[in-house]
PDB file of N, CA and C in Angstrom:
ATOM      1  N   UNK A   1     105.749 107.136 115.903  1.00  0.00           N
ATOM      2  CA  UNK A   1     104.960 108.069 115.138  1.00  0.00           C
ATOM      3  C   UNK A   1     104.248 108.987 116.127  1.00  0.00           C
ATOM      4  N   UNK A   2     104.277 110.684 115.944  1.00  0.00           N
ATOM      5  CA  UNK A   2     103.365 111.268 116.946  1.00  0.00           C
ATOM      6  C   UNK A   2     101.995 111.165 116.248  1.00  0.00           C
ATOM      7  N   UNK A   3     101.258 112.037 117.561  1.00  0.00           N
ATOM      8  CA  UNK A   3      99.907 111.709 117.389  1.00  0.00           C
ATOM      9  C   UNK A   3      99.502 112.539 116.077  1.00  0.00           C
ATOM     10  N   UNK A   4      99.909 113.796 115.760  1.00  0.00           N
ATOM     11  CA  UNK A   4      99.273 114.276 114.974  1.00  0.00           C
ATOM     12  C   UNK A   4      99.789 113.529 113.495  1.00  0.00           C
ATOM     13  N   UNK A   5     100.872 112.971 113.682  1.00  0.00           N
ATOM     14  CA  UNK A   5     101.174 112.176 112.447  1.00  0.00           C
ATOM     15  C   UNK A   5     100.288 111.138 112.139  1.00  0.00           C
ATOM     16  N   UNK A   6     100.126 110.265 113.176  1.00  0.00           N
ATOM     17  CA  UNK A   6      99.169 109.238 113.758  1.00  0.00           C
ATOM     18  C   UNK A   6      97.321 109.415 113.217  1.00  0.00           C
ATOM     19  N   UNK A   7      97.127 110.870 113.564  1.00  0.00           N
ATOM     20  CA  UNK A   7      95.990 111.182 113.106  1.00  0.00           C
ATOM     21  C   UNK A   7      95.929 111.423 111.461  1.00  0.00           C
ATOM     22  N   UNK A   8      96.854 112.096 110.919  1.00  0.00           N
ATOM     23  CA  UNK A   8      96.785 112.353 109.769  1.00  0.00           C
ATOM     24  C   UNK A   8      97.045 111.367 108.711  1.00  0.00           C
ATOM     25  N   UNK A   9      97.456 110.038 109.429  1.00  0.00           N
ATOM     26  CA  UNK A   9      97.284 109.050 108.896  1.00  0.00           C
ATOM     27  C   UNK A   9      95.919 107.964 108.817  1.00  0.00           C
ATOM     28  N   UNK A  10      95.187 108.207 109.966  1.00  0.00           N
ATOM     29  CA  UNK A  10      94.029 107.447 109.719  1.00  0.00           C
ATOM     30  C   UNK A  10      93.053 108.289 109.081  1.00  0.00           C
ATOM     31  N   UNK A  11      92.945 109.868 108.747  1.00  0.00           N
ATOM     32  CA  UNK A  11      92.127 110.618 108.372  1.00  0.00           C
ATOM     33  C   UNK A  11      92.631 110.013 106.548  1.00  0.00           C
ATOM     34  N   UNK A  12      93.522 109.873 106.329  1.00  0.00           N
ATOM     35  CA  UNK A  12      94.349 109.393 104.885  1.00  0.00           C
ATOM     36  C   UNK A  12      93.651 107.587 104.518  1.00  0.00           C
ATOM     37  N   UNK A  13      93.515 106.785 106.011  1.00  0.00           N
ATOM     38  CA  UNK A  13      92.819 105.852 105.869  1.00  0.00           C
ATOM     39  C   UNK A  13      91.875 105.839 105.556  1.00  0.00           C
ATOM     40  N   UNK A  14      91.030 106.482 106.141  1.00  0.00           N
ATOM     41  CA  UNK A  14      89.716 106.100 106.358  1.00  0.00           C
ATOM     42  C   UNK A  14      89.267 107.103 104.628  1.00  0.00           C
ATOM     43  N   UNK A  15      89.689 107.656 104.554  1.00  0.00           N
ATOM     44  CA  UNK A  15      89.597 108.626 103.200  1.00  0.00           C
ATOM     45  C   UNK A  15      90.082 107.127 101.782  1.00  0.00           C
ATOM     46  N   UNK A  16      90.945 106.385 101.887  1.00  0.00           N
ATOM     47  CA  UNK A  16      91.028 105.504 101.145  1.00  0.00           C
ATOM     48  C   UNK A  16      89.829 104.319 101.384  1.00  0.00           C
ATOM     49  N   UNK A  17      89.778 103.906 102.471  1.00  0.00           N
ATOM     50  CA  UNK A  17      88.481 102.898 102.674  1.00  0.00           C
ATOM     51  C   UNK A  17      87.240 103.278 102.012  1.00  0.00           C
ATOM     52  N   UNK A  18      86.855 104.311 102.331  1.00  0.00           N
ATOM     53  CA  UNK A  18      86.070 104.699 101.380  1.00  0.00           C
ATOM     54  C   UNK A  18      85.830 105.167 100.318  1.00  0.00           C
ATOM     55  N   UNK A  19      86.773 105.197  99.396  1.00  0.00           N
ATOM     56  CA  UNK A  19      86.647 105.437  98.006  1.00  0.00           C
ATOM     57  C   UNK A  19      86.796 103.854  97.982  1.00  0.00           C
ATOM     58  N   UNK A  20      87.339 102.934  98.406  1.00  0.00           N
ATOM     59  CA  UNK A  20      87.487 101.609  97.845  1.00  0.00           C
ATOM     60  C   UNK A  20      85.704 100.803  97.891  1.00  0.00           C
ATOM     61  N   UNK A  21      85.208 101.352  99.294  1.00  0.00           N
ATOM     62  CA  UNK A  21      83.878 101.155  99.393  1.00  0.00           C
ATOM     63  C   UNK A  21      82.938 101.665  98.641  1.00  0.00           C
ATOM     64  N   UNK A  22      83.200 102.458  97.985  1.00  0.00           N
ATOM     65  CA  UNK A  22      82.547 103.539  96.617  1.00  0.00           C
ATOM     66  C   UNK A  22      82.859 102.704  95.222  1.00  0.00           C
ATOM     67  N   UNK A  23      84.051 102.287  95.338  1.00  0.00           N
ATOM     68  CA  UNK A  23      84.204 101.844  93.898  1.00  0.00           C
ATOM     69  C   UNK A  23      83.638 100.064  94.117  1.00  0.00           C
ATOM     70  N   UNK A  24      83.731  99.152  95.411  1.00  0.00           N
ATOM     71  CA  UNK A  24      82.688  97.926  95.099  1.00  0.00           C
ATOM     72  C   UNK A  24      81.342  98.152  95.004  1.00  0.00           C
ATOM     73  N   UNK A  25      80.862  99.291  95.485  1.00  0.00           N
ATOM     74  CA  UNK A  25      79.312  99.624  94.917  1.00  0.00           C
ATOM     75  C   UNK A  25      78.990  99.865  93.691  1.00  0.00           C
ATOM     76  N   UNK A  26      80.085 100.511  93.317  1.00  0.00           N
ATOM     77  CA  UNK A  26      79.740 100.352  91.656  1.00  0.00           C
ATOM     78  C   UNK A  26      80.248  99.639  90.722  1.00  0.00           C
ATOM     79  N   UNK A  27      80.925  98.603  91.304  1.00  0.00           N
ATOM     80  CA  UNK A  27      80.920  97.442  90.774  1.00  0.00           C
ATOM     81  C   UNK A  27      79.917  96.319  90.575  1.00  0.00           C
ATOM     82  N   UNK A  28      79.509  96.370  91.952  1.00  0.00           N
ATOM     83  CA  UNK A  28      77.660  95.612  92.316  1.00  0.00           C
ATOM     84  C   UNK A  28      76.895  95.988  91.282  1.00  0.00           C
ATOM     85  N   UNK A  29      77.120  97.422  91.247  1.00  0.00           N
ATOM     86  CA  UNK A  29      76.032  98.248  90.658  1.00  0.00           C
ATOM     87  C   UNK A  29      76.224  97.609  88.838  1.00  0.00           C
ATOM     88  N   UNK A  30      77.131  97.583  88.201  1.00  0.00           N
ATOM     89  CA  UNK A  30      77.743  97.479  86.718  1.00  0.00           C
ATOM     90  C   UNK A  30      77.461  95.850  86.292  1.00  0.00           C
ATOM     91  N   UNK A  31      77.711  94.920  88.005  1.00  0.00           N
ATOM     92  CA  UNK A  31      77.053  93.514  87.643  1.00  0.00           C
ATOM     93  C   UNK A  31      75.555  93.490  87.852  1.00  0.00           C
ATOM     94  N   UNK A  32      75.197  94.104  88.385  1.00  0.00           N
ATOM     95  CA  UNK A  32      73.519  94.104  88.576  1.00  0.00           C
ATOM     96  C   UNK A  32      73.161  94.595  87.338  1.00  0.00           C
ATOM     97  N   UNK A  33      73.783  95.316  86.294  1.00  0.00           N
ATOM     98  CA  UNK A  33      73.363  95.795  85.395  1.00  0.00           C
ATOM     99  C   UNK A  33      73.601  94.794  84.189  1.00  0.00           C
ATOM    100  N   UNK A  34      74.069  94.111  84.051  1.00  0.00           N
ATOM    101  CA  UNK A  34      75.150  92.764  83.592  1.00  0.00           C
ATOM    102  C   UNK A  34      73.885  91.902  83.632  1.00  0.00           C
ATOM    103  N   UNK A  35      73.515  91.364  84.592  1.00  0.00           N
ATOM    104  CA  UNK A  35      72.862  90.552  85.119  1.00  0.00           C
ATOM    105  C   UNK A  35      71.266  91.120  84.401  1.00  0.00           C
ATOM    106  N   UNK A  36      71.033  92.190  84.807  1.00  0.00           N
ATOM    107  CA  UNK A  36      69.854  92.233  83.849  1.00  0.00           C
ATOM    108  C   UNK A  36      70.062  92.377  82.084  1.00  0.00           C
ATOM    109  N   UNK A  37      70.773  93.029  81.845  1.00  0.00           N
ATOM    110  CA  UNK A  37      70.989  92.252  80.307  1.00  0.00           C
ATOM    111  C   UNK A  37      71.125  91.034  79.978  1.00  0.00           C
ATOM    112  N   UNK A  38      71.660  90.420  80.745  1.00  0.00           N
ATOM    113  CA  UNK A  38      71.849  88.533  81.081  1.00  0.00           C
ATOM    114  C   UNK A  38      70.403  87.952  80.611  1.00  0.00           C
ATOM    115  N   UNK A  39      69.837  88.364  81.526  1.00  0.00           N
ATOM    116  CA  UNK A  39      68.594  88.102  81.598  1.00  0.00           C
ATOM    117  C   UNK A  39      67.679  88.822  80.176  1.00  0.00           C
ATOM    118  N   UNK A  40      67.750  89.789  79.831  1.00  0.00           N
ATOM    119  CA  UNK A  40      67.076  90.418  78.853  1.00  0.00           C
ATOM    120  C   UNK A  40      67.518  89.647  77.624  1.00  0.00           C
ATOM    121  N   UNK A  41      68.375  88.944  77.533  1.00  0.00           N
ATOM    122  CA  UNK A  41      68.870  88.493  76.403  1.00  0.00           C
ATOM    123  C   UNK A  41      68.611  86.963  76.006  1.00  0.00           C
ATOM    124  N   UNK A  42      68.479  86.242  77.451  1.00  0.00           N
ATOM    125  CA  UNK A  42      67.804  84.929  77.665  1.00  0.00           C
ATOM    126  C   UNK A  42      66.699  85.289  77.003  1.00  0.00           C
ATOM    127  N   UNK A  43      65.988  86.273  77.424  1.00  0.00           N
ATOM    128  CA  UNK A  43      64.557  85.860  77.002  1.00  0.00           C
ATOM    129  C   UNK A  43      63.800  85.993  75.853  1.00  0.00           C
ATOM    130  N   UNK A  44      64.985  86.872  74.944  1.00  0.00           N
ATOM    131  CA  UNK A  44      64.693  87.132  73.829  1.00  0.00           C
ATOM    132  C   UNK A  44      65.209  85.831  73.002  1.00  0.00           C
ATOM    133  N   UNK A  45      66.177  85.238  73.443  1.00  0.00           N
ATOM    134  CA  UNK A  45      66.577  83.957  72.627  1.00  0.00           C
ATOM    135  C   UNK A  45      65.872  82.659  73.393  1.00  0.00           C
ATOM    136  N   UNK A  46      64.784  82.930  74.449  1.00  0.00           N
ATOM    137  CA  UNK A  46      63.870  81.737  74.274  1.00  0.00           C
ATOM    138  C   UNK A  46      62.583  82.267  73.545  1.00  0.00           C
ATOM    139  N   UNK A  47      62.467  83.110  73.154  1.00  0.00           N
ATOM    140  CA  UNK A  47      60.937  83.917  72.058  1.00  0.00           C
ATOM    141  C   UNK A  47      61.344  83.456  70.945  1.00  0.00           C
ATOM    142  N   UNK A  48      62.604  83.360  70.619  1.00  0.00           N
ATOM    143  CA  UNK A  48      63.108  83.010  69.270  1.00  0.00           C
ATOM    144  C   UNK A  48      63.243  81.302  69.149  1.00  0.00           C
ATOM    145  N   UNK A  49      63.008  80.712  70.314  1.00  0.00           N
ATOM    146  CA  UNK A  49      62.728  79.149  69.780  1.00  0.00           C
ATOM    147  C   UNK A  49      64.093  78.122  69.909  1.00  0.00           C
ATOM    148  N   UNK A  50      63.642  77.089  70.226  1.00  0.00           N
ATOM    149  CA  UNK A  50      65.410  76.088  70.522  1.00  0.00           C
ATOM    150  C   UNK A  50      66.344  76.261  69.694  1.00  0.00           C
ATOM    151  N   UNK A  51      65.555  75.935  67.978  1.00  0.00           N
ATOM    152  CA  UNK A  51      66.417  76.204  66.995  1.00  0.00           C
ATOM    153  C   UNK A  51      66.997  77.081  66.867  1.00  0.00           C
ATOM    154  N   UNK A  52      66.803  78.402  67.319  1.00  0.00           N
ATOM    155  CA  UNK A  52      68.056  79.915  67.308  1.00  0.00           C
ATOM    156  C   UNK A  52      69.427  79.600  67.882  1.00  0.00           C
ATOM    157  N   UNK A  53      70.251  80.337  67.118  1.00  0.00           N
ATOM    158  CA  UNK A  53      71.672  80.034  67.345  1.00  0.00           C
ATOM    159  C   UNK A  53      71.766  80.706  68.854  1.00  0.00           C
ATOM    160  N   UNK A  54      73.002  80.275  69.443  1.00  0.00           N
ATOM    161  CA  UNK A  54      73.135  81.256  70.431  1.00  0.00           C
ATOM    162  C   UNK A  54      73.887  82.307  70.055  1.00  0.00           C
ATOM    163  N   UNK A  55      73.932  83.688  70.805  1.00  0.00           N
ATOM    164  CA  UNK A  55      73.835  84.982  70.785  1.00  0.00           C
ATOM    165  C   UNK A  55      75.553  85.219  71.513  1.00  0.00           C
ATOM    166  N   UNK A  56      76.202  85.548  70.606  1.00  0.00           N
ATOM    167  CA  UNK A  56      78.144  85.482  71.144  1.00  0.00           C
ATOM    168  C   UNK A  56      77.792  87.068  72.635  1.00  0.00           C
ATOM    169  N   UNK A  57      76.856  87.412  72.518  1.00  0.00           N
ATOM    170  CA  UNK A  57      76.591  88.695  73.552  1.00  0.00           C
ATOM    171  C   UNK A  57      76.917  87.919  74.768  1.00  0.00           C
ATOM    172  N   UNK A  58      76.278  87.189  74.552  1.00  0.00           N
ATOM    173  CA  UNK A  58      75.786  86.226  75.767  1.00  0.00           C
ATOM    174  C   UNK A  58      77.583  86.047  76.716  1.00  0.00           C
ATOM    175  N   UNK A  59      77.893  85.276  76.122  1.00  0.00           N
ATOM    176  CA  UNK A  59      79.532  85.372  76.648  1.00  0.00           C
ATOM    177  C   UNK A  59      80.252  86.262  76.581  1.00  0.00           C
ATOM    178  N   UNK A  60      80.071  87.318  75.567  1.00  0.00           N
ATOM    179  CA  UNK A  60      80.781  88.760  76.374  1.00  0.00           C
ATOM    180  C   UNK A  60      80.037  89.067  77.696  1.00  0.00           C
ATOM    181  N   UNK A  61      78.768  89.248  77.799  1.00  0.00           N
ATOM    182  CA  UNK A  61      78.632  89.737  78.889  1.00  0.00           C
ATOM    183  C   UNK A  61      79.316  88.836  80.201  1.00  0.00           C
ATOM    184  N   UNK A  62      79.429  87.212  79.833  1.00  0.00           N
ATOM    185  CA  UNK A  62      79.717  87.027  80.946  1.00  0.00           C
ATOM    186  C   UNK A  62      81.330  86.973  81.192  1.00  0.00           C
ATOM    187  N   UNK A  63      82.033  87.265  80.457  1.00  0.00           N
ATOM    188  CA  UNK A  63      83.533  87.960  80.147  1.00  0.00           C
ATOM    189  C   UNK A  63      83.516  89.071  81.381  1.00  0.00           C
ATOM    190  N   UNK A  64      82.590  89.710  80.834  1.00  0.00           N
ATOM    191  CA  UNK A  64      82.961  91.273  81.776  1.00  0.00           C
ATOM    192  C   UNK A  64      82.540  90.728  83.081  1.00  0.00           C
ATOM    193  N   UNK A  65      81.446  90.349  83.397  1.00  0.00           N
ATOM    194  CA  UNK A  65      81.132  89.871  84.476  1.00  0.00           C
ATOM    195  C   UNK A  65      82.173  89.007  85.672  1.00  0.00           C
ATOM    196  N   UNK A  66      82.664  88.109  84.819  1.00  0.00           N
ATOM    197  CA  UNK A  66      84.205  87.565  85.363  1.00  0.00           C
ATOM    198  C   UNK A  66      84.864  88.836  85.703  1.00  0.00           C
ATOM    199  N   UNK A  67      85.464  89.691  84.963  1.00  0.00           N
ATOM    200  CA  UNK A  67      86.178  90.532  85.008  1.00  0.00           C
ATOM    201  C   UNK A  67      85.850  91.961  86.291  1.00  0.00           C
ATOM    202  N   UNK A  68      84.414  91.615  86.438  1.00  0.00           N
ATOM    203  CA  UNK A  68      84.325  92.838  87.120  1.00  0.00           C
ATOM    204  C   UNK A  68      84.401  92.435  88.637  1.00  0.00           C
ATOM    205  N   UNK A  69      84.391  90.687  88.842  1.00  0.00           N
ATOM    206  CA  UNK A  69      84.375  89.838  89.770  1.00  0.00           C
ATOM    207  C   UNK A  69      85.944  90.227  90.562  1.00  0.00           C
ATOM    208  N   UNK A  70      86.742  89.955  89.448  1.00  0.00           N
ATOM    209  CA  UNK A  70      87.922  90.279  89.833  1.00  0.00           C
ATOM    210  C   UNK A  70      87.986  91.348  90.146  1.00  0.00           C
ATOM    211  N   UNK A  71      87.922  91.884  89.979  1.00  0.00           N
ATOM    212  CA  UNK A  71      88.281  93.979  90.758  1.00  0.00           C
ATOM    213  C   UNK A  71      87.507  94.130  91.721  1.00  0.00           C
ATOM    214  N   UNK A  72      86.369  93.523  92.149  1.00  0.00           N
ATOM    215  CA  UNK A  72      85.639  93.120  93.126  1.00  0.00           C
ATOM    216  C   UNK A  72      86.456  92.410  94.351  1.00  0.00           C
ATOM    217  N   UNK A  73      87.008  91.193  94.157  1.00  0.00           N
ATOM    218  CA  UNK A  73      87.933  90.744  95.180  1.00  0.00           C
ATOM    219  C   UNK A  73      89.034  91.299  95.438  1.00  0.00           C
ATOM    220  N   UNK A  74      89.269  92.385  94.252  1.00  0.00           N
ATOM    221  CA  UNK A  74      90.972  92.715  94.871  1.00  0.00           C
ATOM    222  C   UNK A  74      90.611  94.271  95.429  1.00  0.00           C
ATOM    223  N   UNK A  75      89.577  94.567  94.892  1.00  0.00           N
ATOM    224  CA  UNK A  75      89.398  95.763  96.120  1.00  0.00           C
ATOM    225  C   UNK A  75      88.342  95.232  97.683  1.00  0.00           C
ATOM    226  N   UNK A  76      88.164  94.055  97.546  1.00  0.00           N
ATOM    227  CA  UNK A  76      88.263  93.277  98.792  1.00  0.00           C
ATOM    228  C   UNK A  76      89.084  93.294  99.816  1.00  0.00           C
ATOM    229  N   UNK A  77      90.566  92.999  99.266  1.00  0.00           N
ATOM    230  CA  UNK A  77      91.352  92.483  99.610  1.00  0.00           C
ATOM    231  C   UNK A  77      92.219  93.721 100.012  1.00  0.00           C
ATOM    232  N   UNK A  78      92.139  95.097  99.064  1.00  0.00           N
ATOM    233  CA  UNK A  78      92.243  96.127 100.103  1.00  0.00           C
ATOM    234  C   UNK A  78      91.490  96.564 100.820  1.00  0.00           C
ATOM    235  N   UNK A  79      90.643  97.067 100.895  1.00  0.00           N
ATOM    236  CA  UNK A  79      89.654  96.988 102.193  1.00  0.00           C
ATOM    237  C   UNK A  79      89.943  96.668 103.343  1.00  0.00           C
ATOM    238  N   UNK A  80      90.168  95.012 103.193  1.00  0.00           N
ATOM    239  CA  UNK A  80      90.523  94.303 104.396  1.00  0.00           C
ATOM    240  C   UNK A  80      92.608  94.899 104.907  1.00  0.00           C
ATOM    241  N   UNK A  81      92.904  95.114 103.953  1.00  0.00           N
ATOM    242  CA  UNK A  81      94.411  95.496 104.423  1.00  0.00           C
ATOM    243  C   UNK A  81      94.275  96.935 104.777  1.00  0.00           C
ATOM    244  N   UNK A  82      93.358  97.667 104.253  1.00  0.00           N
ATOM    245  CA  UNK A  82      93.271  99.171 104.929  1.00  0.00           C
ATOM    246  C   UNK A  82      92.411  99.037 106.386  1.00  0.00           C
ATOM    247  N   UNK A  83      92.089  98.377 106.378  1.00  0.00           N
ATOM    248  CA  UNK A  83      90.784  97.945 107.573  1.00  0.00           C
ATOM    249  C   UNK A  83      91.744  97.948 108.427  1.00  0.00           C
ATOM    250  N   UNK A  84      92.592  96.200 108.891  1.00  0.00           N
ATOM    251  CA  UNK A  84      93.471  96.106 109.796  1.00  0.00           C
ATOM    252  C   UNK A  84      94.658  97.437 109.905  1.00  0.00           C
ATOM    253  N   UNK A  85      94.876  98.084 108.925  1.00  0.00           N
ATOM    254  CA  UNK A  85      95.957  99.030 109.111  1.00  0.00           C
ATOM    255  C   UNK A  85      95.277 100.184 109.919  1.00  0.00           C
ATOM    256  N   UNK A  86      94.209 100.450 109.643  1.00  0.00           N
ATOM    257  CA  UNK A  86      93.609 101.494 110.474  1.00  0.00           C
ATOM    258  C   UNK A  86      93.582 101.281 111.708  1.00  0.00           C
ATOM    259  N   UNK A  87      93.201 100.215 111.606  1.00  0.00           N
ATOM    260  CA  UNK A  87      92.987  99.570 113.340  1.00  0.00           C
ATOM    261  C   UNK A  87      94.171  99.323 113.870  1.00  0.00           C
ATOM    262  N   UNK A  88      95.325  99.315 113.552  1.00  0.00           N
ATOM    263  CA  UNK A  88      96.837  99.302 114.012  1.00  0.00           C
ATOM    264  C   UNK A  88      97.210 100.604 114.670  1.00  0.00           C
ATOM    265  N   UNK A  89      97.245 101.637 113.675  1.00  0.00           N
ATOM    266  CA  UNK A  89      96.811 103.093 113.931  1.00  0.00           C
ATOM    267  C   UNK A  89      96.176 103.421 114.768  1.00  0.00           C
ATOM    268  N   UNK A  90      94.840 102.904 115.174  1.00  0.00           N
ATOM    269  CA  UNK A  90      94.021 103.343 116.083  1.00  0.00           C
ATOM    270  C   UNK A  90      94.330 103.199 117.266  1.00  0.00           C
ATOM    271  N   UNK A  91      95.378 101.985 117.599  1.00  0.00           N
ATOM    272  CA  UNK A  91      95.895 101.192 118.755  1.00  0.00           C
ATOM    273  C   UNK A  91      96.898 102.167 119.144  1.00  0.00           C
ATOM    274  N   UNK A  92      97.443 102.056 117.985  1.00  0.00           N
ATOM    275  CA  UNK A  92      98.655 103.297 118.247  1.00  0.00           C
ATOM    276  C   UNK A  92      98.718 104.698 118.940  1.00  0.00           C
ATOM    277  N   UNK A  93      97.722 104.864 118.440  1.00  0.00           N
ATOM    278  CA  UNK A  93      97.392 106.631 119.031  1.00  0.00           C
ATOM    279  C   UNK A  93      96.856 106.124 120.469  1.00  0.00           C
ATOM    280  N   UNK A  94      96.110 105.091 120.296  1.00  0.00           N
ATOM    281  CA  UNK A  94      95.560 104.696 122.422  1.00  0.00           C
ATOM    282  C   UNK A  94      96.638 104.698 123.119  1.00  0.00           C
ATOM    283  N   UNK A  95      98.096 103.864 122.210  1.00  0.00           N
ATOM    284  CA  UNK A  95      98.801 104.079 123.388  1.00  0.00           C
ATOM    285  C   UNK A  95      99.956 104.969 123.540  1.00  0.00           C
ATOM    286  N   UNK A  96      99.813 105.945 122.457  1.00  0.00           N
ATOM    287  CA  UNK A  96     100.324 107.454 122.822  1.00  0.00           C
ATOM    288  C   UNK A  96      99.807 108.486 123.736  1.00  0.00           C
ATOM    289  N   UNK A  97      98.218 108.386 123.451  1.00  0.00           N
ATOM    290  CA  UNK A  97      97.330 109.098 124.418  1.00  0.00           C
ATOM    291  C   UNK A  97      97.820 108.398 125.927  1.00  0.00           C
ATOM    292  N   UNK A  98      97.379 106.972 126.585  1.00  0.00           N
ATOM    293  CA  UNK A  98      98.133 106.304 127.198  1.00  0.00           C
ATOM    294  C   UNK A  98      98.841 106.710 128.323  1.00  0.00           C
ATOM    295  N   UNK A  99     100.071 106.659 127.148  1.00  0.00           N
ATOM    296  CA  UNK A  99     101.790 106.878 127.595  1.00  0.00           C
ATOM    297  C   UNK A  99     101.057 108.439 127.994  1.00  0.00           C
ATOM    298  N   UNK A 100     100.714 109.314 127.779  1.00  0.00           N
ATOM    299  CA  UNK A 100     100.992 110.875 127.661  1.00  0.00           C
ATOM    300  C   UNK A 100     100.108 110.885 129.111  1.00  0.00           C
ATOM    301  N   UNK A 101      99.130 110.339 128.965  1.00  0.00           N
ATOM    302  CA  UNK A 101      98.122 110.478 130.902  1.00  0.00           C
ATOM    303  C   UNK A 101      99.011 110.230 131.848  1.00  0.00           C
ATOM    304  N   UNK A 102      99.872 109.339 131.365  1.00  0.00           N
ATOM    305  CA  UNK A 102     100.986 108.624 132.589  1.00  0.00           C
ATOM    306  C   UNK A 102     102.075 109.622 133.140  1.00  0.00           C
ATOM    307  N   UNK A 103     102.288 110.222 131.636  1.00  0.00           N
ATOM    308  CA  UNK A 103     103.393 111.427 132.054  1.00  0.00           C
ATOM    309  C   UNK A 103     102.722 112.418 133.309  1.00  0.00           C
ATOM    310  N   UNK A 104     101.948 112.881 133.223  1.00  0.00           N
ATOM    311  CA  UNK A 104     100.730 113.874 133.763  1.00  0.00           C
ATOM    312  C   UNK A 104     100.474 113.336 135.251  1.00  0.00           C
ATOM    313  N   UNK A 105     100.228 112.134 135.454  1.00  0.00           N
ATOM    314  CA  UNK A 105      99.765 112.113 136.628  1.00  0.00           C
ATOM    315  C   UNK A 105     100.842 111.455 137.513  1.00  0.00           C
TER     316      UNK A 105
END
């Protein structure tokens, strides 16, 4: 691969890493929000006393919550495969740059 190919590939990386790093923040962000309805909803069904039924909300929310867990690990899991690929790339171009000083001197 030449370098400018080389480059225009980690500029393509690093441009994907971070939208993937954009979208687990707002995933955090959608369970943190989860989590306080979680909570807002506990407390309204302990005001309401042992005898209150439980509230079917209650397990949707934690449905989504599962769910948002998952898209959470699998944009983990790219991350980590765009991560090492960049860094493959990065190696790559060192030892094109490298090879090219060698020609030169």
């Amino acid at each position: 691969m030449g370098l400018v190919a080389s480059q225009a590939r980690i500029l393509m990386l690093t441009s994907r890493k971070s939208d993937l790093e954009f979208a687990m923040q707002q995933i955090s962000q959608r369970r943190m929000m989860l989590a306080q309805a979680t909570m807002s909803l506990a407390q309204t069904q302990m005001a309401a006393g042992p005898e209150a039924q439980e509230d079917p909300r209650s397990a949707m929310l934690q449905q989504v919550d599962k769910m948002l867990e998952m898209q959470s690990l699998q944009f983990q899991t790219l991350h980590k495969t765009v991560s090492t690929e960049l860094e493959s790339v990065q190696k790559i171009i060192d030892k094109n740059i490298e090879r090219s000083f060698k020609y030169v001197a």
